[in-house]
C-alpha atoms as a PDB file:
ATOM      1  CA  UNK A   1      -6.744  11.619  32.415  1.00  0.00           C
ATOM      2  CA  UNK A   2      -5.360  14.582  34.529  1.00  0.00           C
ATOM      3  CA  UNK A   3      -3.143  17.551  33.262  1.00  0.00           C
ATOM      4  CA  UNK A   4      -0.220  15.929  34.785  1.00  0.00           C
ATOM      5  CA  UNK A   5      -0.477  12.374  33.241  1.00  0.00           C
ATOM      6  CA  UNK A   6      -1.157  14.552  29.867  1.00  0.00           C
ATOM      7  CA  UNK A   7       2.233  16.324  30.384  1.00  0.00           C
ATOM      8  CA  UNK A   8       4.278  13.572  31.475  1.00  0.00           C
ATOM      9  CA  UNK A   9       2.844  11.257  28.234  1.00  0.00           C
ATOM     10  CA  UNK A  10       3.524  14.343  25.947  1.00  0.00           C
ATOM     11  CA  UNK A  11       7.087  14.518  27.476  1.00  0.00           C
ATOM     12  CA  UNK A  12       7.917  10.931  26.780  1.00  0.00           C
ATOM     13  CA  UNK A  13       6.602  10.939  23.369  1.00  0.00           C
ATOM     14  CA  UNK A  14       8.750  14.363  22.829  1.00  0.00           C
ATOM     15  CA  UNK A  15      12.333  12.027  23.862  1.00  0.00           C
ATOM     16  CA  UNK A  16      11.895   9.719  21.598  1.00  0.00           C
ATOM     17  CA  UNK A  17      13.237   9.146  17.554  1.00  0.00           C
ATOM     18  CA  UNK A  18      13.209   6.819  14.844  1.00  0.00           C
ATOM     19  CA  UNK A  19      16.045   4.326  14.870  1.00  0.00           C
ATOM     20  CA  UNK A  20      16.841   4.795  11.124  1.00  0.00           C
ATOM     21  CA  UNK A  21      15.694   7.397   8.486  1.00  0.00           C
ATOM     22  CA  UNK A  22      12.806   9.521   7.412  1.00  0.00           C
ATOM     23  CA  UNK A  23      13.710   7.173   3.756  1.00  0.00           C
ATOM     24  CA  UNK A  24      12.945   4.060   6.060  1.00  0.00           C
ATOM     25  CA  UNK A  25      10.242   5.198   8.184  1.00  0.00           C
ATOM     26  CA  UNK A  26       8.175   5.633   4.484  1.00  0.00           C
ATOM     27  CA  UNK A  27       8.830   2.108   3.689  1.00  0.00           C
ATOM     28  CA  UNK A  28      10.383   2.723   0.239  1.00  0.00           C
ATOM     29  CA  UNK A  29       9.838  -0.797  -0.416  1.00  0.00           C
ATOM     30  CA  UNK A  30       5.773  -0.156  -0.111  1.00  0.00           C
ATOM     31  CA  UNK A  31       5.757   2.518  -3.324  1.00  0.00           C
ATOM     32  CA  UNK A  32       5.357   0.153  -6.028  1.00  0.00           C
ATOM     33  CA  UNK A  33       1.565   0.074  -4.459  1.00  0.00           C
ATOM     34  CA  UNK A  34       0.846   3.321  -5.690  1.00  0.00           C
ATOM     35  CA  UNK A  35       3.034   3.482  -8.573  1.00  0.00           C
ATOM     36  CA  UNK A  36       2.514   0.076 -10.300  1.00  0.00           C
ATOM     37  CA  UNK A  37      -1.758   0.392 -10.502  1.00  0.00           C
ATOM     38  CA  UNK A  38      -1.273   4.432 -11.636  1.00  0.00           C
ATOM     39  CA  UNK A  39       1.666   2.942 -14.648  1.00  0.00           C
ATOM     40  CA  UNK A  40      -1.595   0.601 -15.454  1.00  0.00           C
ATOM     41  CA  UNK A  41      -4.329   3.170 -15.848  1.00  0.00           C
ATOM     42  CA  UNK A  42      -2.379   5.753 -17.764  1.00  0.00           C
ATOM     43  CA  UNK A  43      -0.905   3.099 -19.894  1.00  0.00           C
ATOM     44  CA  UNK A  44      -4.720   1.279 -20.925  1.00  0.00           C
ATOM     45  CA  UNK A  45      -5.626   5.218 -21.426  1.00  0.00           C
ATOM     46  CA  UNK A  46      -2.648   5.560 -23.651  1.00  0.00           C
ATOM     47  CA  UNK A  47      -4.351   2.688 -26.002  1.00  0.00           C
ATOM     48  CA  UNK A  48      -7.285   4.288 -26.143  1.00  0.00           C
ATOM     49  CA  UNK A  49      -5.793   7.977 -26.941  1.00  0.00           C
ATOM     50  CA  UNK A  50      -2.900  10.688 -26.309  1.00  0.00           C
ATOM     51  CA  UNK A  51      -2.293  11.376 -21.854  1.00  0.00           C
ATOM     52  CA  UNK A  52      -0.869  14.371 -20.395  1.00  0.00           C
ATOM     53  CA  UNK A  53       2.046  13.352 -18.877  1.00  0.00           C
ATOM     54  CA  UNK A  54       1.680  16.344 -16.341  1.00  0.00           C
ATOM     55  CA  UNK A  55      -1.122  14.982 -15.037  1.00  0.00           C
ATOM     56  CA  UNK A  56       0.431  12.095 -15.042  1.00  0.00           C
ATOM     57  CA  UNK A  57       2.951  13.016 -13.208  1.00  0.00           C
ATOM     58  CA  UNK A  58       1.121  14.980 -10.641  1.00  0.00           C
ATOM     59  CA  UNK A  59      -0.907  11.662  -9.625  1.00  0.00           C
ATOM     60  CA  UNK A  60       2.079   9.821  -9.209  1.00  0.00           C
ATOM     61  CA  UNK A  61       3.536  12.562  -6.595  1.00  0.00           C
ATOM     62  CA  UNK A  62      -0.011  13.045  -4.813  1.00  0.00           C
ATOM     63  CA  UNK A  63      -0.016   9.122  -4.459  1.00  0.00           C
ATOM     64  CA  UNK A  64       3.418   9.243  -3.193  1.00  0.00           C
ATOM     65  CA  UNK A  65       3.027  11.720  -0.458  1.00  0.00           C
ATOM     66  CA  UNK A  66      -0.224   9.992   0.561  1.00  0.00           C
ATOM     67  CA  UNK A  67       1.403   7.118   1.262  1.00  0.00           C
ATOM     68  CA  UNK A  68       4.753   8.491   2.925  1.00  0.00           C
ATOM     69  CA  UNK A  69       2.103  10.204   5.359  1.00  0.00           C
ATOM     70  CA  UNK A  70      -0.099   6.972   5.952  1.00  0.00           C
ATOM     71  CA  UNK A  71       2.948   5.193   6.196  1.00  0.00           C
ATOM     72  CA  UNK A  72       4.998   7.197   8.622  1.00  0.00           C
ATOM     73  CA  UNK A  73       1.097   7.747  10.931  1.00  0.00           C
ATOM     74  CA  UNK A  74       0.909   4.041  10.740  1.00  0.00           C
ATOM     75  CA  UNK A  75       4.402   3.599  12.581  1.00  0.00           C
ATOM     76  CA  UNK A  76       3.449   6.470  15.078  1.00  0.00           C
ATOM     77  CA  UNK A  77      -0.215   5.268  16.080  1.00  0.00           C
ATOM     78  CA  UNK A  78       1.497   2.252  16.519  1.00  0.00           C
ATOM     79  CA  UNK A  79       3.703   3.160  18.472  1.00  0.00           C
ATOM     80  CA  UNK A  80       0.697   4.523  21.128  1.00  0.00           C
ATOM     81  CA  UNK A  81      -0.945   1.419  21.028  1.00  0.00           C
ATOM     82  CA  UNK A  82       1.807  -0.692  22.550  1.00  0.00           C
ATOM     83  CA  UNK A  83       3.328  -2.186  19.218  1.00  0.00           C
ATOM     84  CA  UNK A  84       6.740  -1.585  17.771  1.00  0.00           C
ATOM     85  CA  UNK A  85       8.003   0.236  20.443  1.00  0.00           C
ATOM     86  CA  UNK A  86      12.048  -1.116  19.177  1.00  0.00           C
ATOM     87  CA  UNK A  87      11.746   0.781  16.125  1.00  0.00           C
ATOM     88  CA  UNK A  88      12.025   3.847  18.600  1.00  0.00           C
ATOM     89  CA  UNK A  89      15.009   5.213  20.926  1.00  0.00           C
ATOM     90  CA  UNK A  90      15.413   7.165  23.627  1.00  0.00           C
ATOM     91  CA  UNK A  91      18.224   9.530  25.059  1.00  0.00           C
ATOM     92  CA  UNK A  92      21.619   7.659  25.763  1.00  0.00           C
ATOM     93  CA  UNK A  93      20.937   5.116  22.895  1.00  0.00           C
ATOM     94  CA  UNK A  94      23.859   5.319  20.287  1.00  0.00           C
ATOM     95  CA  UNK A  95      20.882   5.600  17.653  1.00  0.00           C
ATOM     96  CA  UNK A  96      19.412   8.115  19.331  1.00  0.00           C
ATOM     97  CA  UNK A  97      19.149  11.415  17.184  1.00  0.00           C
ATOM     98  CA  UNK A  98      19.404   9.758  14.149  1.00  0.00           C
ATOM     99  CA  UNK A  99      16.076   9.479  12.700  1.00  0.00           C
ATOM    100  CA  UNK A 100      13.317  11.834  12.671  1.00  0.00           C
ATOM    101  CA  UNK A 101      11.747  13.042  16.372  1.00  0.00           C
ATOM    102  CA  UNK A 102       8.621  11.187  17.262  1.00  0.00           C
ATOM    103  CA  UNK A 103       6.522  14.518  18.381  1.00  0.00           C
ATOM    104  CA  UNK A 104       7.343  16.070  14.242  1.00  0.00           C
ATOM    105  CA  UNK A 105       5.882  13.468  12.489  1.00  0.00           C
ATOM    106  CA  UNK A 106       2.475  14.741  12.249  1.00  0.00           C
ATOM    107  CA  UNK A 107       3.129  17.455  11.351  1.00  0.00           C
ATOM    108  CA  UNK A 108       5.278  16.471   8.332  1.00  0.00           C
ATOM    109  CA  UNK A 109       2.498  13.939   7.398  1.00  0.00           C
ATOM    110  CA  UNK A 110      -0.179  17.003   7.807  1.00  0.00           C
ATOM    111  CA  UNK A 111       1.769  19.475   5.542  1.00  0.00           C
ATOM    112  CA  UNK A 112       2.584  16.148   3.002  1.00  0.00           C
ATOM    113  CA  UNK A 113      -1.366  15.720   2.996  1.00  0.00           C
ATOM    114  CA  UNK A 114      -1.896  19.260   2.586  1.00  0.00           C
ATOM    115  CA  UNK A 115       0.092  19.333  -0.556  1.00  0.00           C
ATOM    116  CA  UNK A 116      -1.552  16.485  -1.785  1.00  0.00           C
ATOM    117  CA  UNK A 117      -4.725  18.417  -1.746  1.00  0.00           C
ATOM    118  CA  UNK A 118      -3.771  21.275  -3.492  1.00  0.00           C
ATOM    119  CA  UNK A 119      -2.147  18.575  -6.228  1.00  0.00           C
ATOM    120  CA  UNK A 120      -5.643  16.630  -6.292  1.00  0.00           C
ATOM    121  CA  UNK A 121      -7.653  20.145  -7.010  1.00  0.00           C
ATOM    122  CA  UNK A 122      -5.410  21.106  -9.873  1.00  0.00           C
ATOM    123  CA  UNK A 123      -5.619  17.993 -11.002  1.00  0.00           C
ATOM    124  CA  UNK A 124      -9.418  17.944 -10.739  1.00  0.00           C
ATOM    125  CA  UNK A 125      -9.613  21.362 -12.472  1.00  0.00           C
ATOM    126  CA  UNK A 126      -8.011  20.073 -15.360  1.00  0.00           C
ATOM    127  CA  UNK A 127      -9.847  17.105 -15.973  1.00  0.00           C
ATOM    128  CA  UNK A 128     -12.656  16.148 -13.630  1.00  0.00           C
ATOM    129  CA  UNK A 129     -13.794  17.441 -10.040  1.00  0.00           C
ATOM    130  CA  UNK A 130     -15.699  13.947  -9.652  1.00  0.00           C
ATOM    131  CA  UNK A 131     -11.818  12.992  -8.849  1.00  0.00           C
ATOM    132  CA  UNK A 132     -11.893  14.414  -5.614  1.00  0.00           C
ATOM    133  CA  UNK A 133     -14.635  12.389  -4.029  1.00  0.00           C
ATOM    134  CA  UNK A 134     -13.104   9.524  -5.308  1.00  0.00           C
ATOM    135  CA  UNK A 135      -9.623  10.450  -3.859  1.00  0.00           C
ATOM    136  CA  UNK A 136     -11.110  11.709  -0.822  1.00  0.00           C
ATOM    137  CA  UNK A 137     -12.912   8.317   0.022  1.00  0.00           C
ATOM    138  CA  UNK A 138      -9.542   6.445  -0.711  1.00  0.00           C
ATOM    139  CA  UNK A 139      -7.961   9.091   1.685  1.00  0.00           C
ATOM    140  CA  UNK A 140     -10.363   8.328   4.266  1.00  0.00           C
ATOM    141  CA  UNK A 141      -9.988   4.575   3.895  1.00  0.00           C
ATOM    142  CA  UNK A 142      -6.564   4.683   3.843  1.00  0.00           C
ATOM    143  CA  UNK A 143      -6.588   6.877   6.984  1.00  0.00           C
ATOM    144  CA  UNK A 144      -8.995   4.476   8.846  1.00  0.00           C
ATOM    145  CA  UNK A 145      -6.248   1.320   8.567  1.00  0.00           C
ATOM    146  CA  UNK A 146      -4.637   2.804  11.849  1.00  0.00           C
ATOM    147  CA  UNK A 147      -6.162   5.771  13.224  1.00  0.00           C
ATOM    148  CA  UNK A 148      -9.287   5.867  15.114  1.00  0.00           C
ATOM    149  CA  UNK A 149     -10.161   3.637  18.361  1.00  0.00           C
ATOM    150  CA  UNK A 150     -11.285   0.759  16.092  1.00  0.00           C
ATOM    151  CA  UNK A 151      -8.512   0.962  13.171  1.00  0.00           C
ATOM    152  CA  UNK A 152      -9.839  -1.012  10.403  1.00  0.00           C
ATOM    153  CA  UNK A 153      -6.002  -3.559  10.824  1.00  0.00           C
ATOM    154  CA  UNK A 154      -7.301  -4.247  14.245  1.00  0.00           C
ATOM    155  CA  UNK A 155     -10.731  -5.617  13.137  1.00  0.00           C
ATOM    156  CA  UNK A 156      -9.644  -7.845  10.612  1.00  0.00           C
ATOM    157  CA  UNK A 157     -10.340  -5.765   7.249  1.00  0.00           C
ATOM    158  CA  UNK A 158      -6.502  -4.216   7.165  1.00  0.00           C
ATOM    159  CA  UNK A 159      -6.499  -6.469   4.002  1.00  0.00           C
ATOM    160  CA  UNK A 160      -9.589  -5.418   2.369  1.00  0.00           C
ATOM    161  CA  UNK A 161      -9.072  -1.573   3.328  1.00  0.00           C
ATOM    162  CA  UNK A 162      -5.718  -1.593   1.681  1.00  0.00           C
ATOM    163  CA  UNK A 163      -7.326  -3.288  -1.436  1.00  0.00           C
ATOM    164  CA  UNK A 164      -9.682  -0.358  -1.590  1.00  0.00           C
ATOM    165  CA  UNK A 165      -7.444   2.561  -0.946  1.00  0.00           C
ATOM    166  CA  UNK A 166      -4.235   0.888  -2.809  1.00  0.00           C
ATOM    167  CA  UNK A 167      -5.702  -1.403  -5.245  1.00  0.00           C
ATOM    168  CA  UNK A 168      -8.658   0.370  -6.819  1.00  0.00           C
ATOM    169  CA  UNK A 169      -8.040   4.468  -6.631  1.00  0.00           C
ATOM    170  CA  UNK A 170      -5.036   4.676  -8.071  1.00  0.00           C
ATOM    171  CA  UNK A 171      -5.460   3.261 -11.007  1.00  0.00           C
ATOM    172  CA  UNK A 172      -9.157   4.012 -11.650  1.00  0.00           C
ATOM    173  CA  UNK A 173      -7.908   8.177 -10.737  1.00  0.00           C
ATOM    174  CA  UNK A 174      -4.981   7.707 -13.220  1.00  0.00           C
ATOM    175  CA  UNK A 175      -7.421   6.361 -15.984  1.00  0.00           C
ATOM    176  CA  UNK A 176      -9.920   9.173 -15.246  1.00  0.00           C
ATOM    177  CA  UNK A 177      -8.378  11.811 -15.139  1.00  0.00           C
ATOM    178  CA  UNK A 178      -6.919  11.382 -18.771  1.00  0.00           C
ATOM    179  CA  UNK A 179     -10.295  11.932 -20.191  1.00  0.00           C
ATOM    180  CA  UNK A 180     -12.193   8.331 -19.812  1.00  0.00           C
ATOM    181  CA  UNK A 181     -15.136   7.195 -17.549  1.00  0.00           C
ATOM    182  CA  UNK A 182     -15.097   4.121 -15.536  1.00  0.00           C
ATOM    183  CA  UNK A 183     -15.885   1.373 -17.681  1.00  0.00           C
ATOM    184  CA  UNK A 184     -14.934  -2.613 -17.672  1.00  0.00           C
ATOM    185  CA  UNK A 185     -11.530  -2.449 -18.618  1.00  0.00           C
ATOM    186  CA  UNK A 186     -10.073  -0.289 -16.042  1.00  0.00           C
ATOM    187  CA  UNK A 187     -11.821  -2.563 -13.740  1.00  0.00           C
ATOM    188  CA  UNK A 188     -10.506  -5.855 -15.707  1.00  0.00           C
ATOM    189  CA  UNK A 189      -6.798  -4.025 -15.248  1.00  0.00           C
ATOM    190  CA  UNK A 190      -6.987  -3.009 -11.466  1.00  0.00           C
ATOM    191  CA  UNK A 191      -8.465  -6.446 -10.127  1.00  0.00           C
ATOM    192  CA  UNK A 192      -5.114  -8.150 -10.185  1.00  0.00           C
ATOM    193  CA  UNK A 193      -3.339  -5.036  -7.785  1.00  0.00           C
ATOM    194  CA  UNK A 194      -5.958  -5.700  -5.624  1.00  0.00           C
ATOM    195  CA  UNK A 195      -5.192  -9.330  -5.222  1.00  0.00           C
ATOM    196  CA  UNK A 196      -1.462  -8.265  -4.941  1.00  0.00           C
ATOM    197  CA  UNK A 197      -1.896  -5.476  -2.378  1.00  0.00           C
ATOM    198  CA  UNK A 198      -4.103  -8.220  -0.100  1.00  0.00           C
ATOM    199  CA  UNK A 199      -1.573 -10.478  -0.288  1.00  0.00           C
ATOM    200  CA  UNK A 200       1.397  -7.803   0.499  1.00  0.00           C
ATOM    201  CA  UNK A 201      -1.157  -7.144   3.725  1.00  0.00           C
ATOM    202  CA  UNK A 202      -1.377 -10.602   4.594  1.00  0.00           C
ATOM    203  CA  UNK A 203       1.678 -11.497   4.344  1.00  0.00           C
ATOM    204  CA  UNK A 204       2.736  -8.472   7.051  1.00  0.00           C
ATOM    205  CA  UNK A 205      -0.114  -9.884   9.273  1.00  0.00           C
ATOM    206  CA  UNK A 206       1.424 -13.916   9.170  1.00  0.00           C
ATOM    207  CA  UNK A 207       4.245 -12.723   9.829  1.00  0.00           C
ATOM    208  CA  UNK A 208       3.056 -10.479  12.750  1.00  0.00           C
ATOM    209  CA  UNK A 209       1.087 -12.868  14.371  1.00  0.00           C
ATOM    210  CA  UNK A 210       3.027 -13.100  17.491  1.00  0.00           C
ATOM    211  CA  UNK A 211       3.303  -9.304  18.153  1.00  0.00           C
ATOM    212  CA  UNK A 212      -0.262  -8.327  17.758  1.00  0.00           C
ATOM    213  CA  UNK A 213      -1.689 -10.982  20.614  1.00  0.00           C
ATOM    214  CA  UNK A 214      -3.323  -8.583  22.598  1.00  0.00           C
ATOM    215  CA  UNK A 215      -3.333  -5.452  20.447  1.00  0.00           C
ATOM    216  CA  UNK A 216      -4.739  -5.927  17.556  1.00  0.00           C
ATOM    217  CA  UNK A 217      -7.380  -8.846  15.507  1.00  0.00           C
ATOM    218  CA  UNK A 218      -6.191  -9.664  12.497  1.00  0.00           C
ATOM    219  CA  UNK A 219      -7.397 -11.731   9.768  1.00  0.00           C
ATOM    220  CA  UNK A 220      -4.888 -14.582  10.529  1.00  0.00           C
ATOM    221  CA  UNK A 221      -5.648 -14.263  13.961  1.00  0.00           C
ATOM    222  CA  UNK A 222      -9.539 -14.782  13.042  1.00  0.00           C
ATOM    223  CA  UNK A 223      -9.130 -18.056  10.406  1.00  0.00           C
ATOM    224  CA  UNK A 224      -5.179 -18.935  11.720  1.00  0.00           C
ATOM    225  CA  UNK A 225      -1.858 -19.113  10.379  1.00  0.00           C
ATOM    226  CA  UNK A 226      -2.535 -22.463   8.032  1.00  0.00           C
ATOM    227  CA  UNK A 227      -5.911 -20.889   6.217  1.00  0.00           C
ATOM    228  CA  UNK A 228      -4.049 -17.506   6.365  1.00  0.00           C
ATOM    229  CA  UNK A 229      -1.161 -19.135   4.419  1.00  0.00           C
ATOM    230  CA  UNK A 230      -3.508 -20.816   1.978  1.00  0.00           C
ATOM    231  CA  UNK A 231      -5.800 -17.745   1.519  1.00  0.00           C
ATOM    232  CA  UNK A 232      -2.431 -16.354   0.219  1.00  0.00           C
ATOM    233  CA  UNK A 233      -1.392 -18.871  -1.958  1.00  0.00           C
ATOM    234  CA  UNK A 234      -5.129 -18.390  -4.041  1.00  0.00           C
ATOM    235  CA  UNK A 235      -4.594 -14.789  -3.484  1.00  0.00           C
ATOM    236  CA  UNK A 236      -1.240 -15.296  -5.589  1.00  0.00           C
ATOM    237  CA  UNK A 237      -3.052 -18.055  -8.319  1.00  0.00           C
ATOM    238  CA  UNK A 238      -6.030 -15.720  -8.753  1.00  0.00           C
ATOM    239  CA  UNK A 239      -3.776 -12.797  -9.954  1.00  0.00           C
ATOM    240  CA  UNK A 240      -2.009 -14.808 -12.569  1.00  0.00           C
ATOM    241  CA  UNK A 241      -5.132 -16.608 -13.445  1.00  0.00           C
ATOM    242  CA  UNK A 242      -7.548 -12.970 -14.069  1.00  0.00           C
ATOM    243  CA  UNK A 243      -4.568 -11.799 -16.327  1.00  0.00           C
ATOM    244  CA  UNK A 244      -4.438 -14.808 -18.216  1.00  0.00           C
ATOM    245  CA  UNK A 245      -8.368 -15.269 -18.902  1.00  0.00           C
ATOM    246  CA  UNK A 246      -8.878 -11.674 -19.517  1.00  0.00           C
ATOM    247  CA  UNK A 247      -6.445 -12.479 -22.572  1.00  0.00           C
ATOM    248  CA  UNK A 248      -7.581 -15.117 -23.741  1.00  0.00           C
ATOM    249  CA  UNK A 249     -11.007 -13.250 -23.936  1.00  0.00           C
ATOM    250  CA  UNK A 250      -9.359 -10.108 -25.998  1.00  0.00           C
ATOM    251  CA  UNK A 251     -10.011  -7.910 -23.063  1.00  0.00           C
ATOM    252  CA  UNK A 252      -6.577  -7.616 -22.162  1.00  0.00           C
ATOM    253  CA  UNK A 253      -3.721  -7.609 -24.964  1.00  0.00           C
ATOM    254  CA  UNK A 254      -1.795 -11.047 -25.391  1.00  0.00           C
ATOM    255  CA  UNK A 255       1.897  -9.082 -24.005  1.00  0.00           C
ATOM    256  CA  UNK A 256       0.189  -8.736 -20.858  1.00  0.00           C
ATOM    257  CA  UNK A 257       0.728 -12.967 -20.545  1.00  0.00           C
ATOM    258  CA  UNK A 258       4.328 -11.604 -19.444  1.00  0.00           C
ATOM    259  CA  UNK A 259       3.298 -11.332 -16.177  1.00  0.00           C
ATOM    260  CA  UNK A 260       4.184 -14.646 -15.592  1.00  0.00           C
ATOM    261  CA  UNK A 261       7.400 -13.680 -15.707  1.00  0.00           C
ATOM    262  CA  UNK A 262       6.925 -12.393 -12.078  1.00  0.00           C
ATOM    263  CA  UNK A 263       5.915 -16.726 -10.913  1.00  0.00           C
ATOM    264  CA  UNK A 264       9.337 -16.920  -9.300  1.00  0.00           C
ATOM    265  CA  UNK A 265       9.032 -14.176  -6.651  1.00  0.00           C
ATOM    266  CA  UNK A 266       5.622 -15.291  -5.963  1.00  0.00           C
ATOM    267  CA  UNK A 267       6.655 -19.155  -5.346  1.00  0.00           C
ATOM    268  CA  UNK A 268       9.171 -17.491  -2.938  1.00  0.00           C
ATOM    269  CA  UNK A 269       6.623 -15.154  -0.859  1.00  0.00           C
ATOM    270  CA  UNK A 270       4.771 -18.339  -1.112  1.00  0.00           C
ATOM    271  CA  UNK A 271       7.075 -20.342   0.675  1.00  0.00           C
ATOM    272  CA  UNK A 272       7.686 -18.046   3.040  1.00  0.00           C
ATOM    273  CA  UNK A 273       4.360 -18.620   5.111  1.00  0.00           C
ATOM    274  CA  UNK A 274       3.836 -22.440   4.057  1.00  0.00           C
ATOM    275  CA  UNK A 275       3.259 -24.618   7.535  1.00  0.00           C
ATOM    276  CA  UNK A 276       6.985 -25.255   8.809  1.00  0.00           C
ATOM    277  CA  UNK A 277       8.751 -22.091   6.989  1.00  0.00           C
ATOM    278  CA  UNK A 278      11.107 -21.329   9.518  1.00  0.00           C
ATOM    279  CA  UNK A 279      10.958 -17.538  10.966  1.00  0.00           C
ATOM    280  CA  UNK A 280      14.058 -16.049   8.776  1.00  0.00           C
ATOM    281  CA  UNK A 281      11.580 -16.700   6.141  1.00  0.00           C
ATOM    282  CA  UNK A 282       8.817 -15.332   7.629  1.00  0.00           C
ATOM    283  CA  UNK A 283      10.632 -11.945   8.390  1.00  0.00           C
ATOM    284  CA  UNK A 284      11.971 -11.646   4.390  1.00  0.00           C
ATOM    285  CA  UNK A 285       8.465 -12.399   3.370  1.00  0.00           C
ATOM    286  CA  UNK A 286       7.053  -9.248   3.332  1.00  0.00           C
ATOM    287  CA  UNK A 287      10.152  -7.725   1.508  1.00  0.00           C
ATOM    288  CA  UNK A 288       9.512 -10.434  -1.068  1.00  0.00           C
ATOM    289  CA  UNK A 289       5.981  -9.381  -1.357  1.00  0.00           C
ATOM    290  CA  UNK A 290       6.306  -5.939  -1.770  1.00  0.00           C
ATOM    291  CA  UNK A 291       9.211  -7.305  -4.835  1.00  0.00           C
ATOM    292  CA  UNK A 292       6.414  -9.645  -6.201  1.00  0.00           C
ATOM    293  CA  UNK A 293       3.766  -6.469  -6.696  1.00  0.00           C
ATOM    294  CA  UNK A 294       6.971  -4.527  -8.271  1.00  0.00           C
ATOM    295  CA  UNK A 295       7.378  -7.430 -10.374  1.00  0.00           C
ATOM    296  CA  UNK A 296       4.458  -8.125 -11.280  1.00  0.00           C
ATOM    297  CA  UNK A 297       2.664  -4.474 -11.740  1.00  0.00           C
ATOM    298  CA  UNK A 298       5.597  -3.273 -13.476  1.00  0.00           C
ATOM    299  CA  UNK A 299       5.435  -6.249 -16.100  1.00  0.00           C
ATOM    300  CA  UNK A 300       1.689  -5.782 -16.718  1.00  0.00           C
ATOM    301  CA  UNK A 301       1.935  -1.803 -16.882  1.00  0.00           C
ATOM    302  CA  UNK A 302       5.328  -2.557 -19.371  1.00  0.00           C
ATOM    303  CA  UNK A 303       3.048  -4.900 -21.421  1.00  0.00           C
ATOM    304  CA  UNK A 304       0.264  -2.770 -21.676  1.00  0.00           C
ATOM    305  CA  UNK A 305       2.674   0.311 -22.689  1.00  0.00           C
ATOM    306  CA  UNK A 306       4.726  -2.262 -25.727  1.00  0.00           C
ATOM    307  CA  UNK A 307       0.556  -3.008 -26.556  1.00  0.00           C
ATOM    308  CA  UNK A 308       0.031   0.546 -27.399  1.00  0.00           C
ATOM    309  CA  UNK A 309       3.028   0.946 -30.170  1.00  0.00           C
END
């Protein structure tokens, strides 16, 4: 690629902005991901002993600006590799100046990330430096679900990356850093917000089926929409189901059973993808998803809170 073509792609890049916010372009709707599993961990650490709440704190905000910086990269590498190109506007477009500058928003995401750091080795200092390899590998992870030449959403494991970096650190950090190793029940806790954040995933990649022909290989694309839409309705079942067994085992306290509370939003995202939905659905699915993990992770965190009094 000459100088030129460099210039000219730089140039193009530099005229464009966001059609909304900087409050939409880090999908608000998306925290519950980090906050719901991090709720969990401190709150089975709370039964087992007194937390700080600063460090408490300071995990929530490092897992907060981790995701506002994945999620506003994801929506700018996306935007280079031919996909979403409406959520952007040029000069002469009544939107046009409204939203954040396409060209800034690595920057913000670096200096986000760079805070995040120095959050992660206080927190390490004052409980466990083993913290920051784990962080560090859900960083990475996390990073990989849209950046590189292979991103890990076009190769079918968008779902499983997002269970890694989503499901498991967060909560697992959270518990650690309060003074406890990794041990069954953190495990027993997190497995459910894994199952949730897979299904949030797959539900964005039904629903996207259409616009990634061409760009992107997604798992829907790889088993199709029908097994997609089942996958996600055991997905749903199995989340319910660990909860419930783990109770009626005594691993997990009996309030937790709540969480069934949470069935209705999940028969909704359900329907949403089910062979014939129509595409209104379809589009409000992943906005139901992301309220079914709310739902749900703040019930179970709630419950294991009211277990500890």
């Amino acid at each position: 690629m000459g100088m030129n073509q460099i210039h000219f792609i730089h140039e193009k890049h530099e005229r464009l902005t966001y059609r909304t916010s900087w409050f939409q372009l880090v999908r608000p709707m998306t925290f519950t991901g980090t906050v719901s599993p991090v709720l969990a961990g401190t709150a089975l650490a709370y039964l087992k002993g007194p937390v700080r709440l600063d460090l408490f704190f300071a995990i929530i905000i490092a897992g907060l600006f981790v995701q506002f910086s994945m999620n506003m990269l994801n929506d700018y590498l996306d935007y280079q590799k031919g996909q979403d190109h409406e959520k952007w506007v040029r000069p002469g477009d009544p939107l046009f100046g409204k939203g954040p500058n396409y060209h800034t928003i690595p920057y913000v995401a670096t200096v986000l990330i760079l805070i995040t750091i120095g959050i992660s080795i206080w927190i390490a200092s004052q409980s466990t430096y083993w913290i920051l390899a784990v962080g560090g590998f859900g960083f990475l992870i996390g990073l990989s679900y849209s950046a590189g030449p292979r991103p890990l959403c076009s190769i079918a494991l968008g779902e499983i990356d997002a269970a890694i970096c989503m499901g498991i650190v967060p909560g697992v950090l959270s518990y650690i850093i309060q003074g406890h190793r990794l041990d069954i029940e953190i495990i027993a806790v997190i497995v459910p917000f894994m199952f949730l954040i897979f299904s949030m995933i797959l539900s964005n990649n039904i629903r996207d089926l259409e616009k990634d022909k061409g760009i992107r290989k997604t798992l829907p694309m790889f088993i199709g929409r029908v097994r997609a839409s089942q996958l996600l309705t055991i997905l749903l079942s199995l989340a319910y189901l660990w909860v419930i067994t783990l109770v009626s085992i005594d691993v997990l306290p009996l309030f937790t059973v709540a969480v069934i509370l949470a069935l209705p939003l999940a028969y909704r995202l359900n329907m949403s993808y089910k062979p014939g939905a129509n595409r209104s659905d379809e589009v409000k699915g992943m906005n139901r998803a992301a309220l079914h993990h709310m739902g749900f992770g703040f019930i179970l965190a709630a419950s294991l809170w009211l277990s500890s009094f």
